[in-house]
C-alpha atoms as a PDB file:
ATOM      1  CA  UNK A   1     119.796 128.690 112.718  1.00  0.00           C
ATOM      2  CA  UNK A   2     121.566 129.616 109.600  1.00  0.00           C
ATOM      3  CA  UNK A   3     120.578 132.679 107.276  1.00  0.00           C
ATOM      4  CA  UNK A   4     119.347 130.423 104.746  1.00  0.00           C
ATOM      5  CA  UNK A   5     116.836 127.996 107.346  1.00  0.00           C
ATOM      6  CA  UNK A   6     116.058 131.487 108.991  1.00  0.00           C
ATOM      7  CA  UNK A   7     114.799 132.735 105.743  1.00  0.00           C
ATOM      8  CA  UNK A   8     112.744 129.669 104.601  1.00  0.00           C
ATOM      9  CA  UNK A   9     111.110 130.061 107.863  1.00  0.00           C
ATOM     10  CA  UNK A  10     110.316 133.724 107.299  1.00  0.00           C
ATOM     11  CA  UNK A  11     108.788 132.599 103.498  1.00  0.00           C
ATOM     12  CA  UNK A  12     106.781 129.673 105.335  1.00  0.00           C
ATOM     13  CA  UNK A  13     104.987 131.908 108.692  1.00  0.00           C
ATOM     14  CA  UNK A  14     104.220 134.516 106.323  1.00  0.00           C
ATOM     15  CA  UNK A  15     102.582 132.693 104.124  1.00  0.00           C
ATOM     16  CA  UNK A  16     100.672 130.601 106.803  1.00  0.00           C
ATOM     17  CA  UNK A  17      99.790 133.543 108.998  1.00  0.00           C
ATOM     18  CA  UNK A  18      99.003 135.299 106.251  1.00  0.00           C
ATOM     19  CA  UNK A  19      95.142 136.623 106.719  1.00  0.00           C
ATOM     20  CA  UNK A  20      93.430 134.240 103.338  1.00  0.00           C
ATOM     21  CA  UNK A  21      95.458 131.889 104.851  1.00  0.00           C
ATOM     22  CA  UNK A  22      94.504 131.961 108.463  1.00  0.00           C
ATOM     23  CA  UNK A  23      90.336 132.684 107.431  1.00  0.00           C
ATOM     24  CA  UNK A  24      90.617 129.530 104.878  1.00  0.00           C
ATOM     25  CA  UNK A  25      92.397 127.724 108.517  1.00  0.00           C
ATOM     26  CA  UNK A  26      89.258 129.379 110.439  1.00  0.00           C
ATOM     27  CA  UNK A  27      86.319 128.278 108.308  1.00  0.00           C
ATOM     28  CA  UNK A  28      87.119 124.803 109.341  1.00  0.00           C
ATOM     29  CA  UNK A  29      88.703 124.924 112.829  1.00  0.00           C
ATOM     30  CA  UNK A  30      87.255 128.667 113.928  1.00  0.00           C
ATOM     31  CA  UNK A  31      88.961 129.871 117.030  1.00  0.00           C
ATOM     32  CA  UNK A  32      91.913 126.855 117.019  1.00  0.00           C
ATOM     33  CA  UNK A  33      93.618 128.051 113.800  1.00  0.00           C
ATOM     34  CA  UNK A  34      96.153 130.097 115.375  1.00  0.00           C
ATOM     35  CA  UNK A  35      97.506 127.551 117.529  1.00  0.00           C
ATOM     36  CA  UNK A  36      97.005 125.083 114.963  1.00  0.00           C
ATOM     37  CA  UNK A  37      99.048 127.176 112.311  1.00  0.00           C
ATOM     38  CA  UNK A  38     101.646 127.311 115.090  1.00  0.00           C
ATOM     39  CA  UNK A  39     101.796 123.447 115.540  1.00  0.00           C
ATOM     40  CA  UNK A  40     102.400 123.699 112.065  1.00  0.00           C
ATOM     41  CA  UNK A  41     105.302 126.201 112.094  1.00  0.00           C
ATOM     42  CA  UNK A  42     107.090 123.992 114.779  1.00  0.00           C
ATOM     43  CA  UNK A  43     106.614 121.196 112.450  1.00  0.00           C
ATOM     44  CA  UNK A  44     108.559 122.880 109.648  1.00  0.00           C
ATOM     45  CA  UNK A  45     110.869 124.111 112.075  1.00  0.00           C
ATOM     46  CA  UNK A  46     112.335 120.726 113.365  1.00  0.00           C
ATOM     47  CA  UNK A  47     112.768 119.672 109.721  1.00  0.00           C
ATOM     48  CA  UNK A  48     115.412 120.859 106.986  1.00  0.00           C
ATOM     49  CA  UNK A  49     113.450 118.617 104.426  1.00  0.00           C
ATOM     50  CA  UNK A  50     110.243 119.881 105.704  1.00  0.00           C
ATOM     51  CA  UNK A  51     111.141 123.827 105.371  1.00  0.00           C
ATOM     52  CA  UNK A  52     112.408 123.034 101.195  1.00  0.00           C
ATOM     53  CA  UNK A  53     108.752 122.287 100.549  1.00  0.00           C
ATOM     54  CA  UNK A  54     106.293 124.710  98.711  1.00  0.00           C
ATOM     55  CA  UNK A  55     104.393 127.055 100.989  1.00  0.00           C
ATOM     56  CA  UNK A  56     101.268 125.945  99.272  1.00  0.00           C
ATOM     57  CA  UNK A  57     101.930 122.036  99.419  1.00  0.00           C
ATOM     58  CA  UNK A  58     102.284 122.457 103.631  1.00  0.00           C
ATOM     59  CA  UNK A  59      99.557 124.427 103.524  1.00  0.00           C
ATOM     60  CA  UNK A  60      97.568 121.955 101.562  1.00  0.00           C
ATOM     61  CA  UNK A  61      98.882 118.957 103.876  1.00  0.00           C
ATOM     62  CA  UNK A  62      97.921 121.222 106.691  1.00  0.00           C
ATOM     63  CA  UNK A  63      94.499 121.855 105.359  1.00  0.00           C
ATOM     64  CA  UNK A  64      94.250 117.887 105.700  1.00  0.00           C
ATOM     65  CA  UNK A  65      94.968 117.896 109.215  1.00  0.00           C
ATOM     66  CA  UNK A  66      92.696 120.267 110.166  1.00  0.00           C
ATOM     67  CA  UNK A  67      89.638 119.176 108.456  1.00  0.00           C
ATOM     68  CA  UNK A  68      89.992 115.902 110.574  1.00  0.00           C
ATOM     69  CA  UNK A  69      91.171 117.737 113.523  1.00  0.00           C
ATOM     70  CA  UNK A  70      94.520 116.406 114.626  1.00  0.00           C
ATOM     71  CA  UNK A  71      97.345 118.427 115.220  1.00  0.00           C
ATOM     72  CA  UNK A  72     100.676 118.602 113.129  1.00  0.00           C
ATOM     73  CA  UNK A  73     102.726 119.410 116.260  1.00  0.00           C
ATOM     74  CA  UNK A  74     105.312 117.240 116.524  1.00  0.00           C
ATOM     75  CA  UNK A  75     104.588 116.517 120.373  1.00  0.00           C
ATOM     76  CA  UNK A  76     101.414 115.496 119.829  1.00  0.00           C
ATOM     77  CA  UNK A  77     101.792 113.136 117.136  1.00  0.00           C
ATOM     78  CA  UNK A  78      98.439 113.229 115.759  1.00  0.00           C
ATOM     79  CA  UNK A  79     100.076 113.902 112.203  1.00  0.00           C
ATOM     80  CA  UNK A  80     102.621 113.893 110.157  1.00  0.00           C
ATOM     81  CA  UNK A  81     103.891 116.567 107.423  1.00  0.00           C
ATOM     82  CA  UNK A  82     106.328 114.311 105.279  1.00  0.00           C
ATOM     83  CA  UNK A  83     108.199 116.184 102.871  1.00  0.00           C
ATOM     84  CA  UNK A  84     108.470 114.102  99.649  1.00  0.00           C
ATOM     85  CA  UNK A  85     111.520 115.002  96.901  1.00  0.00           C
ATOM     86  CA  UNK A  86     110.050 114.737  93.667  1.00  0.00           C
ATOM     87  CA  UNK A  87     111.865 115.011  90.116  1.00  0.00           C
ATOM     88  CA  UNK A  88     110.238 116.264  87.280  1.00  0.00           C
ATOM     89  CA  UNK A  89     110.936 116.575  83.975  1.00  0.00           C
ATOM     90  CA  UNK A  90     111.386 120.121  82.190  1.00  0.00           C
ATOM     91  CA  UNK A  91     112.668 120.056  78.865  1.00  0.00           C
ATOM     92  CA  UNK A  92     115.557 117.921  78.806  1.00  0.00           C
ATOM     93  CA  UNK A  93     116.426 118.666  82.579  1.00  0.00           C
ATOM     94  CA  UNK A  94     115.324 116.556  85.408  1.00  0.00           C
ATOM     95  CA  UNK A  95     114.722 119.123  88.010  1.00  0.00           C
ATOM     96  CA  UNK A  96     113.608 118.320  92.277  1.00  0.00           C
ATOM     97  CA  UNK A  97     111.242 119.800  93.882  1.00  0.00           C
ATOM     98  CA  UNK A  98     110.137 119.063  97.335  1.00  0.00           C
ATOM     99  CA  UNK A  99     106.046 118.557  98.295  1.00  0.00           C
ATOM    100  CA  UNK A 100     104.762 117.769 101.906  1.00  0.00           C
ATOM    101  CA  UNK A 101     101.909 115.250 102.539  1.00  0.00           C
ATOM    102  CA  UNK A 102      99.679 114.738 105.274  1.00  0.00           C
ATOM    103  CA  UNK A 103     100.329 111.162 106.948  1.00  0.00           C
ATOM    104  CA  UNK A 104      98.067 110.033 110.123  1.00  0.00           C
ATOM    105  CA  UNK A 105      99.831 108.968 113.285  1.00  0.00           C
ATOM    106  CA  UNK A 106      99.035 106.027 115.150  1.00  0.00           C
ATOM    107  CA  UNK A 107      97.470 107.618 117.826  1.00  0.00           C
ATOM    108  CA  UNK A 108      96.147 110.088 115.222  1.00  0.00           C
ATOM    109  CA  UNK A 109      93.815 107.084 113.489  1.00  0.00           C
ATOM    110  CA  UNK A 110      93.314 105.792 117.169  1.00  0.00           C
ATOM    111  CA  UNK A 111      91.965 108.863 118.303  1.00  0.00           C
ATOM    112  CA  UNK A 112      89.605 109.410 114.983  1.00  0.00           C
ATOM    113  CA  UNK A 113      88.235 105.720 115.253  1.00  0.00           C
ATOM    114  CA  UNK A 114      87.304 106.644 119.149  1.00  0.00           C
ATOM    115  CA  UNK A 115      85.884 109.669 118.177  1.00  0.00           C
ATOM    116  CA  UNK A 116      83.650 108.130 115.646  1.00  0.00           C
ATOM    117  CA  UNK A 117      81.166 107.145 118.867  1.00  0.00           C
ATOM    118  CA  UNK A 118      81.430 103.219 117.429  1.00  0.00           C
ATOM    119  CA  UNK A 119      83.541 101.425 119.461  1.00  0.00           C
ATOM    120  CA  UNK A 120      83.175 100.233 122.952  1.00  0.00           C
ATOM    121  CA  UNK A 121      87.114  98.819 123.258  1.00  0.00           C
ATOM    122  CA  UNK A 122      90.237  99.647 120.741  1.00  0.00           C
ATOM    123  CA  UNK A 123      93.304  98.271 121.735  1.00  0.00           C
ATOM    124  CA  UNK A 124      96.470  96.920 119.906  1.00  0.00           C
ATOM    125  CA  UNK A 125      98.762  95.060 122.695  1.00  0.00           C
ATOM    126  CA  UNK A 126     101.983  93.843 122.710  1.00  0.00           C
ATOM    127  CA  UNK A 127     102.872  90.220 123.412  1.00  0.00           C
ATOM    128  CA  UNK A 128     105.904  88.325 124.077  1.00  0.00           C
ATOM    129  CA  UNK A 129     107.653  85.490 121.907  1.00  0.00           C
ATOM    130  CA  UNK A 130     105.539  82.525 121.839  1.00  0.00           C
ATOM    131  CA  UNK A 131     102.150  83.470 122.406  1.00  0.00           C
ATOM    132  CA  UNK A 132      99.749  83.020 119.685  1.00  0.00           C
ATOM    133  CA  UNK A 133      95.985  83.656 119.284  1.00  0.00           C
ATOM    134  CA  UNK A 134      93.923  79.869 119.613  1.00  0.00           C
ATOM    135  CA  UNK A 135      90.305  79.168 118.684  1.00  0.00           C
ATOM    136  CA  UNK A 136      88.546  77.370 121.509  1.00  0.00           C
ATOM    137  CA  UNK A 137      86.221  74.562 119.940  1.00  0.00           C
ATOM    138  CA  UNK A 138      83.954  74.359 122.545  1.00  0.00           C
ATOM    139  CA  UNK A 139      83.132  78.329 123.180  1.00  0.00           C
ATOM    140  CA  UNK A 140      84.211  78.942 119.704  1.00  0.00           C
ATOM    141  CA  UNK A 141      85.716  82.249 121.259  1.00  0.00           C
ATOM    142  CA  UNK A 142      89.630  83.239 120.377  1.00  0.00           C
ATOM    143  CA  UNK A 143      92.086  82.375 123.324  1.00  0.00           C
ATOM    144  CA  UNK A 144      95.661  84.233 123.601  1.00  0.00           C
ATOM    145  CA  UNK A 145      97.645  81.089 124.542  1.00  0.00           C
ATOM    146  CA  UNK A 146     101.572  81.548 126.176  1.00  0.00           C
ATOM    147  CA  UNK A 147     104.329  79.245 124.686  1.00  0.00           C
ATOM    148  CA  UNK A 148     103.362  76.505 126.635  1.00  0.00           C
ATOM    149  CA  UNK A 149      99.579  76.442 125.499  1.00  0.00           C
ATOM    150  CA  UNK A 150      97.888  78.061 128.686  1.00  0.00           C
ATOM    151  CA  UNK A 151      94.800  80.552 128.301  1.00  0.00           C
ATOM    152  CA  UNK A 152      96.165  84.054 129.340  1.00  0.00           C
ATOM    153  CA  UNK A 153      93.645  86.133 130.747  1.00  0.00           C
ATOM    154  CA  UNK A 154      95.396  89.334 131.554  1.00  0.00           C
ATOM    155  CA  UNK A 155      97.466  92.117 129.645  1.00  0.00           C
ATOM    156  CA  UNK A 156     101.527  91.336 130.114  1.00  0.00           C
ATOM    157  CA  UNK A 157     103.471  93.671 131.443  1.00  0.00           C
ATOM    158  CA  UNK A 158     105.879  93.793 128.497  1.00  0.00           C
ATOM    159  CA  UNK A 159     107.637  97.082 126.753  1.00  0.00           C
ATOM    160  CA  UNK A 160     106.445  97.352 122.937  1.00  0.00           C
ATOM    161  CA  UNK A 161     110.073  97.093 121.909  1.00  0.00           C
ATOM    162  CA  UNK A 162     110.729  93.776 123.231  1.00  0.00           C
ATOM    163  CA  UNK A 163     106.988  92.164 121.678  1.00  0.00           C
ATOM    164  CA  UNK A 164     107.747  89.294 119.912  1.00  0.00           C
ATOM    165  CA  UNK A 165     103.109  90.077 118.291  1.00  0.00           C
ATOM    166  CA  UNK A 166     100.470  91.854 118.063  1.00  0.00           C
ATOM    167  CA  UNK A 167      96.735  91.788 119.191  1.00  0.00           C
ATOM    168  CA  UNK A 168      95.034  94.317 117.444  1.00  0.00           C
ATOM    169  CA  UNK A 169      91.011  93.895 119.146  1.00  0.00           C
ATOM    170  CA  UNK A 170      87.902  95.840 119.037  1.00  0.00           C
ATOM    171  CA  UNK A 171      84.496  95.720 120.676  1.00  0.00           C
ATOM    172  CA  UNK A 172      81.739  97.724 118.938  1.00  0.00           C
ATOM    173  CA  UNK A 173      78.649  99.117 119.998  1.00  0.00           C
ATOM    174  CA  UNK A 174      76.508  97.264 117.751  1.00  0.00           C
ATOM    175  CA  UNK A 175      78.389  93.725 119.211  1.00  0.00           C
ATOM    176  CA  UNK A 176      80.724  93.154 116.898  1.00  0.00           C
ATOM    177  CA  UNK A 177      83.824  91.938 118.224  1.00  0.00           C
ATOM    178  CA  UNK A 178      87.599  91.262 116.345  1.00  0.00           C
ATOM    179  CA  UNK A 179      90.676  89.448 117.392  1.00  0.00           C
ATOM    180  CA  UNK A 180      93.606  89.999 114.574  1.00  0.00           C
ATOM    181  CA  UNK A 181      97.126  88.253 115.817  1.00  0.00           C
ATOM    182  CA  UNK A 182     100.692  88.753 114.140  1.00  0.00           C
ATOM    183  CA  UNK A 183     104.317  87.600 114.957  1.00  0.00           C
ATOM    184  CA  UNK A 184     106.627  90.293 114.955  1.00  0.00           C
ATOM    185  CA  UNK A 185     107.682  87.719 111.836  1.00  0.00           C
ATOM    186  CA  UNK A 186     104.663  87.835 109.882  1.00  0.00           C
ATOM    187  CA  UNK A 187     104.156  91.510 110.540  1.00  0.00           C
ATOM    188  CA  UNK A 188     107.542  92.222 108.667  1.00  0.00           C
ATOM    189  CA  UNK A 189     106.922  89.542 106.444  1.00  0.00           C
ATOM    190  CA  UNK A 190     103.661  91.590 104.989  1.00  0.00           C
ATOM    191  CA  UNK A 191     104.805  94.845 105.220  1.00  0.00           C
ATOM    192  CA  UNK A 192     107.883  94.107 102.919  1.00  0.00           C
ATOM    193  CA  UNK A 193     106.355  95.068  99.284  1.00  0.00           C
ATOM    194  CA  UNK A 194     105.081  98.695 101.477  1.00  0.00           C
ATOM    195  CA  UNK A 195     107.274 101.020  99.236  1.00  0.00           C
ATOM    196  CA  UNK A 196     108.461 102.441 103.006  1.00  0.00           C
ATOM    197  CA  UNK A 197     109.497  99.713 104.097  1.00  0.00           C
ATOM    198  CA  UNK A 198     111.782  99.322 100.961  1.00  0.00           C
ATOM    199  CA  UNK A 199     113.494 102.808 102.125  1.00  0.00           C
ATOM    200  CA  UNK A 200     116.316 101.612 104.628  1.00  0.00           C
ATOM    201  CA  UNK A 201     116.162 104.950 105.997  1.00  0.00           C
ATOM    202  CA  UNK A 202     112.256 104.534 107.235  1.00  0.00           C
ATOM    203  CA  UNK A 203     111.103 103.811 110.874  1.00  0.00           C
ATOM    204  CA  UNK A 204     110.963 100.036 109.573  1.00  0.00           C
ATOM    205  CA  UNK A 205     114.627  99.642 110.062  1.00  0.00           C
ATOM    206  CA  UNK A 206     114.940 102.325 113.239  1.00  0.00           C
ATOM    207  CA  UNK A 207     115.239  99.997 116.205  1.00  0.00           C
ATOM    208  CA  UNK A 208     113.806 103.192 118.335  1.00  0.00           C
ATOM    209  CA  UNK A 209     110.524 103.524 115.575  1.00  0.00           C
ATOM    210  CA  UNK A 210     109.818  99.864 114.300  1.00  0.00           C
ATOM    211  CA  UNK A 211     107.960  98.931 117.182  1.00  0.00           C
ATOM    212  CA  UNK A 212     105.510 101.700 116.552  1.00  0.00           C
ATOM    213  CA  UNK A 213     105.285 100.915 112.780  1.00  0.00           C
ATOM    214  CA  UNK A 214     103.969  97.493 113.995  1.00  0.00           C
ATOM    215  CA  UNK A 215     101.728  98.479 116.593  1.00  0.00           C
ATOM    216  CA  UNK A 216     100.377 100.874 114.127  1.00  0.00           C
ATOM    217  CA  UNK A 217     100.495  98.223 110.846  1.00  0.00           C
ATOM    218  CA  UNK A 218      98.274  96.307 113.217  1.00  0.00           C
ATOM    219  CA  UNK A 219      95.504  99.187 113.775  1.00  0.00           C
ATOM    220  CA  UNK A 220      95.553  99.780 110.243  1.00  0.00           C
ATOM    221  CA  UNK A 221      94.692  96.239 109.545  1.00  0.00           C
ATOM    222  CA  UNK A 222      91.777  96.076 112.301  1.00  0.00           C
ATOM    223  CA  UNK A 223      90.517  99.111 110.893  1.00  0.00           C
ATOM    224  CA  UNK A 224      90.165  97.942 107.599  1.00  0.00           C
ATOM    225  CA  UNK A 225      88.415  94.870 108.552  1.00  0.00           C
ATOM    226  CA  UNK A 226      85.671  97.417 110.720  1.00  0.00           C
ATOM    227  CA  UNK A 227      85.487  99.668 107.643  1.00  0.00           C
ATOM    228  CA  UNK A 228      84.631  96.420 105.457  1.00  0.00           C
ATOM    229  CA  UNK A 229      81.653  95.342 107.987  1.00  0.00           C
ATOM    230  CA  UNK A 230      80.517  98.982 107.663  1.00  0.00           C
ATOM    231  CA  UNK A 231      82.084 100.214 111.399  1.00  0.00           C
ATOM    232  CA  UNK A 232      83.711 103.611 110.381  1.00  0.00           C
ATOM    233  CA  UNK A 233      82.947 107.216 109.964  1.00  0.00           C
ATOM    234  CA  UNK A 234      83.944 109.698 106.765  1.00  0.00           C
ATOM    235  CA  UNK A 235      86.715 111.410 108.560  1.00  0.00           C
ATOM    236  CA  UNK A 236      88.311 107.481 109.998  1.00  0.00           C
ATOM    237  CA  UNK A 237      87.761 106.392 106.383  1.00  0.00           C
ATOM    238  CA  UNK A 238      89.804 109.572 104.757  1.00  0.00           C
ATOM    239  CA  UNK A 239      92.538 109.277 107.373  1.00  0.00           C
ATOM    240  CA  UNK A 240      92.852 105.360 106.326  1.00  0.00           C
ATOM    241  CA  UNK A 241      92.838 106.299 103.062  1.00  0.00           C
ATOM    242  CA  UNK A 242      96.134 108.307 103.606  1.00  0.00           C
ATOM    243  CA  UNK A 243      97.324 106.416 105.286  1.00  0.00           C
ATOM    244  CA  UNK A 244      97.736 103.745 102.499  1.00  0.00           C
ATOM    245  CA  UNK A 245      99.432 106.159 100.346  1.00  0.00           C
ATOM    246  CA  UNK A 246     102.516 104.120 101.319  1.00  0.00           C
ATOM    247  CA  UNK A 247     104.550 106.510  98.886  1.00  0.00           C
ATOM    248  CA  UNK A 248     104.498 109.446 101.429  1.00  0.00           C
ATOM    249  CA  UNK A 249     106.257 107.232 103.807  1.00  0.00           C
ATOM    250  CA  UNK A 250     110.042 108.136 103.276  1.00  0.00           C
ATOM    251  CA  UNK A 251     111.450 109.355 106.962  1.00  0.00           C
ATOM    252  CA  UNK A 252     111.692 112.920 106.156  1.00  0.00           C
ATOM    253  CA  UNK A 253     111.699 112.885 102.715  1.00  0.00           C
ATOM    254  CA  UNK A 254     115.540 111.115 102.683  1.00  0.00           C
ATOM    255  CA  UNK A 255     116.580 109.069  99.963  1.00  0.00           C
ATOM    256  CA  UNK A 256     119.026 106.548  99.051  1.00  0.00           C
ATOM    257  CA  UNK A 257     121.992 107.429  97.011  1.00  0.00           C
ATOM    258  CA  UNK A 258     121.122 104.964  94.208  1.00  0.00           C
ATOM    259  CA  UNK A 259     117.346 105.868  94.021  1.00  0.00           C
ATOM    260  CA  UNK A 260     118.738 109.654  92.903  1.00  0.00           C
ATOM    261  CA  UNK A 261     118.825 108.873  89.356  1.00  0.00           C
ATOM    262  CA  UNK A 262     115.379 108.402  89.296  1.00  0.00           C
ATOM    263  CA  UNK A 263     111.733 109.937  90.060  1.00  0.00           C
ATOM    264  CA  UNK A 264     110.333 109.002  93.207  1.00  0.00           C
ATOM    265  CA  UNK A 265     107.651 107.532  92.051  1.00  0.00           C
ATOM    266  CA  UNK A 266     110.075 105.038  90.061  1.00  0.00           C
ATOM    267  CA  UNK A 267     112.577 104.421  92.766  1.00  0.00           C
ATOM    268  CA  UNK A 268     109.786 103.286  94.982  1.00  0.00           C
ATOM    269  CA  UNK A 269     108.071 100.924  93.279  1.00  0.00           C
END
């Protein structure tokens, strides 16, 4: 660690473990501040981007975190701190500054939609190239079908990277049920006006992330049905709601060289 990432780290826990800081931390998470403030430290440690940000702008992305009560430690990928470059305007100078913003994990909304008490089954399962989701005429229930048209009744044993869709299902416990299907194709093809997916340096276009960025595009788009037919909770709703802020998305806060000459805001839409 060099003087200058040793020093930002110094400005950051001090101002986190500060004692405002820590009782503000307490009134909403009581005895788990501490270790959350530390998940939150570890956070800013692991990224350069992450450690340029204002004190108060992690703290206020942290604050986010904890009043839905998932973790910013990078292990337990409950949430994301994104650090965000943002130009401004001062004078006749252009001048960066970097902000971080809370983002929600997939298994971060996952957890907060179980937690909610409403749902008996949440699942979003990977399937291989060719199956497809078929409406049965005579039960009119919704059949996963293989490539050569037979009913599938059980789970396959495929890795998420090699899925060629998606079933995204829940089963509620006021007997609601939904089935939502996706190629791998169609997926991509909806998610390309998402200003992250726009970034080539996003998770979209990291063979090692993209599979997770569908699997979680899917949940988002289940959930979002649910919330519509009234099946959510205030805390599931908020998460979703940051989780659209598609703007926060850039993979630690990295840009492209041609979007430099403008404000973030510009460059992504």
């Amino acid at each position: 660690m060099d003087n200058n990432t040793n020093n930002m780290m110094i400005m950051h826990e001090r101002h986190l473990m500060s004692r405002p800081v820590q009782e503000r931390f307490a009134s909403v998470l009581s005895m788990r501040a501490v270790p959350f403030i530390q998940g939150v430290l570890l956070a800013v440690a692991t990224s350069e981007n992450l450690q340029k940000c204002t004190p108060d702008s992690i703290q206020a992305a942290a604050m986010e975190a904890a009043i839905l009560e998932l973790s910013c430690a990078p292990s337990v990928k409950q949430a994301y701190l994104l650090p965000i470059m943002k130009r401004y305007k001062e004078g006749n100078q252009w001048r960066v500054k970097w902000e971080a913003m809370f983002y929600p994990h997939y298994l971060g909304l996952y957890q907060l939609a179980m937690r909610s008490g409403q749902y008996l089954k949440l699942d979003v399962i990977a399937l291989p190239h060719g199956y497809k989701l078929q409406h049965d005429l005579g039960t009119h229930q919704e059949l996963v079908v293989d490539g050569l048209g037979n009913v599938v009744k059980y789970s396959p044993d495929i890795s998420e990277r090699a899925a060629g869709g998606w079933l995204a299902y829940y089963v509620a416990k006021n007997g609601a049920s939904k089935n939502i299907f996706n190629t791998k194709a169609q997926i991509h093809e909806r998610v390309r006006t998402y200003p992250s997916y726009k970034n080539p340096k996003s998770n979209w276009h990291d063979t090692n992330q993209v599979h997770i960025m569908e699997k979680k595009d899917m949940l988002r788009q289940l959930l979002k049905y649910a919330d519509k037919q009234g099946i959510t909770d205030e805390k599931l709703h908020r998460a979703m709601q940051a989780a659209d802020q598609e703007t926060s998305e850039i993979l630690d806060g990295e840009v492209t060289p041609n979007m430099n000459a403008l404000p973030v805001d510009e460059a992504f839409k």
